[in-house]
N, C-alpha and C. Protein backbone atom coordinates (compact mmCIF):
# COMPACT_ATOMS: atom_id res chain seq x y z
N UNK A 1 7.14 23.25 51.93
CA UNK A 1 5.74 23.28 52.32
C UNK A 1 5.33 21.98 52.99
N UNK A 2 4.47 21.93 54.14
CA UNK A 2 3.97 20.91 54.25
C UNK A 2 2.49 20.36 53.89
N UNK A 3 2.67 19.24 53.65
CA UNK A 3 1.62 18.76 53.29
C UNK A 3 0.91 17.61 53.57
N UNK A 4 1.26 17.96 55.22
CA UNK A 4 0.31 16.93 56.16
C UNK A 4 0.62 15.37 56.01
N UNK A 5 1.54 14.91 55.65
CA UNK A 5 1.44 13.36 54.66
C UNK A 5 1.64 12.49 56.25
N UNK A 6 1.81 12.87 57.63
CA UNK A 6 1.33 12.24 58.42
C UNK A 6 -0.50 12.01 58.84
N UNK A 7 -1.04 12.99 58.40
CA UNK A 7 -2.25 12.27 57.91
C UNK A 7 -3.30 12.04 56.70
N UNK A 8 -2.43 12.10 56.18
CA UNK A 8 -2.57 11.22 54.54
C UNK A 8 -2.92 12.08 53.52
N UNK A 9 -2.90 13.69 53.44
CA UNK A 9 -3.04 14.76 52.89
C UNK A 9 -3.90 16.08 53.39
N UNK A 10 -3.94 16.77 52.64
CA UNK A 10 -5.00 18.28 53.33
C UNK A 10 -6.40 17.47 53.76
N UNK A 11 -7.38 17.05 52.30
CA UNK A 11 -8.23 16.71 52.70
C UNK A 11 -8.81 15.42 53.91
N UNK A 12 -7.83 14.42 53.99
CA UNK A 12 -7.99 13.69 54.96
C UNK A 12 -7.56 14.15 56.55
N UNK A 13 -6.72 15.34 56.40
CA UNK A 13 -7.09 15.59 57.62
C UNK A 13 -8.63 16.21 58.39
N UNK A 14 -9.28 16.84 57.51
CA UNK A 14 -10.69 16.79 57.97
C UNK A 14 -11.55 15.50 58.28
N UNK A 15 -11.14 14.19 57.72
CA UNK A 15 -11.38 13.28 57.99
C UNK A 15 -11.29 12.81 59.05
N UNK A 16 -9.77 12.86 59.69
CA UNK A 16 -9.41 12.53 60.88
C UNK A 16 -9.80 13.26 62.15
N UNK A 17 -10.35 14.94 61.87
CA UNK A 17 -10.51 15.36 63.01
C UNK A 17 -12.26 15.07 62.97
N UNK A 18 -12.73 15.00 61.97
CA UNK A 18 -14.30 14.59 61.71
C UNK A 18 -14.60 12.90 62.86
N UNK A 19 -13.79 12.17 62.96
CA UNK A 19 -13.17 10.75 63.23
C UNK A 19 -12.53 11.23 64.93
N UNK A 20 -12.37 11.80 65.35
CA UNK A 20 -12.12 12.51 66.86
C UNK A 20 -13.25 12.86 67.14
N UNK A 21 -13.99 13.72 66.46
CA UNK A 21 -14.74 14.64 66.86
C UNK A 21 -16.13 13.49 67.89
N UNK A 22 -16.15 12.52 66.41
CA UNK A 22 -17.35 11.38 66.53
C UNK A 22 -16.83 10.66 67.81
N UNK A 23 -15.16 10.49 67.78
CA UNK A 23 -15.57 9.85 68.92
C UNK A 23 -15.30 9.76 70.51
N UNK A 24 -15.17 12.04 70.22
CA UNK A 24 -15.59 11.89 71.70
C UNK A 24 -17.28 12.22 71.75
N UNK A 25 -18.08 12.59 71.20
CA UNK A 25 -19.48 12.35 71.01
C UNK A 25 -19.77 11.53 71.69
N UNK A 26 -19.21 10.19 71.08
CA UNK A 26 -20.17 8.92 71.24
C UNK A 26 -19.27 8.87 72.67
N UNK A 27 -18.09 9.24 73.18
CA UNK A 27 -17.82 8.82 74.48
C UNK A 27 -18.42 9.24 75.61
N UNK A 28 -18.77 10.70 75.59
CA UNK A 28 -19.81 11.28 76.61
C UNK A 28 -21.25 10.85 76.80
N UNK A 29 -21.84 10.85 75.35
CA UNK A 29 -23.52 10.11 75.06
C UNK A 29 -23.00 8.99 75.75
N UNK A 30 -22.16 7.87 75.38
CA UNK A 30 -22.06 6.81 76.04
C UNK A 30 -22.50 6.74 77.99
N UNK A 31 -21.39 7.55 78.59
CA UNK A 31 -21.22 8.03 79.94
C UNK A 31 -22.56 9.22 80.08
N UNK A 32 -23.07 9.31 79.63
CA UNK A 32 -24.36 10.08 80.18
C UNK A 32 -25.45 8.83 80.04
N UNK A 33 -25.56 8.02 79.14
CA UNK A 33 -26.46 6.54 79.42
C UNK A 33 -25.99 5.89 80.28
N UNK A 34 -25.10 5.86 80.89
CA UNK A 34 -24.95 5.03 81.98
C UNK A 34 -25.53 5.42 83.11
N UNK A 35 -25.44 7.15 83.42
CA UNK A 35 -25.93 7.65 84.41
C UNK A 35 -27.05 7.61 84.83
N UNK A 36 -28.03 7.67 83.66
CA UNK A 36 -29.64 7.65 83.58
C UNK A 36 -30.07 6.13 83.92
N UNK A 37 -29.27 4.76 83.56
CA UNK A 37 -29.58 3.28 83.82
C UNK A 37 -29.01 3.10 85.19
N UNK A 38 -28.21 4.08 85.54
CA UNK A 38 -28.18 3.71 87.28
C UNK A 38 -29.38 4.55 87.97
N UNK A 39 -29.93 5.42 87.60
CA UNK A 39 -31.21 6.13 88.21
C UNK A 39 -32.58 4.71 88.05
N UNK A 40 -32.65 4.52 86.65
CA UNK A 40 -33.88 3.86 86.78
C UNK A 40 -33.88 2.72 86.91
N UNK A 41 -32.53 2.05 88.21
CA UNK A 41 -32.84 0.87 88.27
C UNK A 41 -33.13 1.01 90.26
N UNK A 42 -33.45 2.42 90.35
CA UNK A 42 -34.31 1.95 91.63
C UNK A 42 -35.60 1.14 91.69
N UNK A 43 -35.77 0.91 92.92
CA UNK A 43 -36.91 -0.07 93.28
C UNK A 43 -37.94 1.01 93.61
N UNK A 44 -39.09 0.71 93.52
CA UNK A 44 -40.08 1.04 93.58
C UNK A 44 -40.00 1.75 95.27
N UNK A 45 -39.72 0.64 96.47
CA UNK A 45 -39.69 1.17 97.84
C UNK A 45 -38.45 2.50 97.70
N UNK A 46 -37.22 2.50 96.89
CA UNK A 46 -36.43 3.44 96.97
C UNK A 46 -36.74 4.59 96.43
N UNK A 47 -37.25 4.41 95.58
CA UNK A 47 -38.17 5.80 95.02
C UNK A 47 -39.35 6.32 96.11
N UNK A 48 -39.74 5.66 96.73
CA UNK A 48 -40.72 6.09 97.68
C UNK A 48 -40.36 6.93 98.80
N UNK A 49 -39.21 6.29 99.13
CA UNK A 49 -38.01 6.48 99.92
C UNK A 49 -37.59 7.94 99.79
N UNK A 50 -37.28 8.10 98.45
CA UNK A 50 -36.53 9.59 98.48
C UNK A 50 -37.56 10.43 98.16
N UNK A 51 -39.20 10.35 97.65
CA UNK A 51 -39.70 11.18 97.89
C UNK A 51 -40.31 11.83 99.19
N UNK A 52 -40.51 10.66 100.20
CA UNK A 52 -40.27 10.66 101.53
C UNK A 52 -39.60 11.64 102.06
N UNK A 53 -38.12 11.68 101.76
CA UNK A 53 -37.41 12.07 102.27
C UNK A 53 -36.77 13.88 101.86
N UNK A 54 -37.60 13.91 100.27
CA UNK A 54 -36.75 15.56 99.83
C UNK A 54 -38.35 15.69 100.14
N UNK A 55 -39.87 15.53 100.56
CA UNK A 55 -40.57 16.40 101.13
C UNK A 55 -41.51 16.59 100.49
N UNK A 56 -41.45 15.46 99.13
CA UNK A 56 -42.42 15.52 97.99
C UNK A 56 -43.80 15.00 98.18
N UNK A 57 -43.79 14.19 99.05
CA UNK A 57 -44.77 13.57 99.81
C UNK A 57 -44.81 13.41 101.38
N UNK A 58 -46.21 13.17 101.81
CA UNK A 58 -45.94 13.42 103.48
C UNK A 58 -46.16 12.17 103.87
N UNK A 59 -45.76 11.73 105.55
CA UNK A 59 -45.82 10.84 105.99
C UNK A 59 -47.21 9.72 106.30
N UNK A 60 -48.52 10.24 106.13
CA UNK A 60 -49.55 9.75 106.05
C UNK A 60 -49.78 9.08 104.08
N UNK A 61 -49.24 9.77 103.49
CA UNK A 61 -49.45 9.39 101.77
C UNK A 61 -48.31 8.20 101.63
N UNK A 62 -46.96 8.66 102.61
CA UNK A 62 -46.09 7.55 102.75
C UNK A 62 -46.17 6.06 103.02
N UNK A 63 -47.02 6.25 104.29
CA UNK A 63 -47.43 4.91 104.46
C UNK A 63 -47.94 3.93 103.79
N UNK A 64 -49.05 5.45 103.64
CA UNK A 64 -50.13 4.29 102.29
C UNK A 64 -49.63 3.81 101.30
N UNK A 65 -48.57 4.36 100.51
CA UNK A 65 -48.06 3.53 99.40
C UNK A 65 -46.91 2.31 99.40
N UNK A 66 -46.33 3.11 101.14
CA UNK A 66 -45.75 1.34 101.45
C UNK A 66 -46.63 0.56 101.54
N UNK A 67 -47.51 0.37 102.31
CA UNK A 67 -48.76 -0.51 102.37
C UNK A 67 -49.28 -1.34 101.15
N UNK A 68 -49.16 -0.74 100.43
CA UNK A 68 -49.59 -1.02 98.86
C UNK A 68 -48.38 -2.02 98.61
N UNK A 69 -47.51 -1.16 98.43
CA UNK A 69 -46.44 -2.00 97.94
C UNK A 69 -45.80 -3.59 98.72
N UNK A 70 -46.17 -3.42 99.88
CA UNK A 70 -45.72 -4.32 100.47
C UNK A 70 -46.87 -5.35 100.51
N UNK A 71 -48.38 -5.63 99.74
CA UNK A 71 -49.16 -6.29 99.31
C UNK A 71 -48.18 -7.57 98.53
């Protein structure tokens, strides 16, 4: 019979896959915070920029808030 004694018995192997499990968790959460701190380290003009540009705002509202910004 075996009895797992490469990872240290029955019950510690739930341990060990409990101990995987955590840490691919924390590896993805990790890599999904990174993604979100490269979004919100645009600048204010670059955000303006791409609403500019996907249509969210028009070119007269555009100006005005460069204007502003460039105060």
């Amino acid at each position: 019979m075996h009895d797992f004694s490469l990872f240290g018995g029955g019950w510690m192997m739930f341990v060990w896959w409990f101990l995987i499990i955590a840490l691919v968790v924390f590896a993805v959460r990790s890599l999904m915070n990174v993604n979100q701190n490269s979004k919100s380290k645009e600048t204010p003009m670059e955000i303006l920029k791409r609403q500019y540009a996907s249509g969210e705002i028009d070119e007269e509202e555009f100006n005005k808030r460069k204007r502003e910004l460039l105060k």
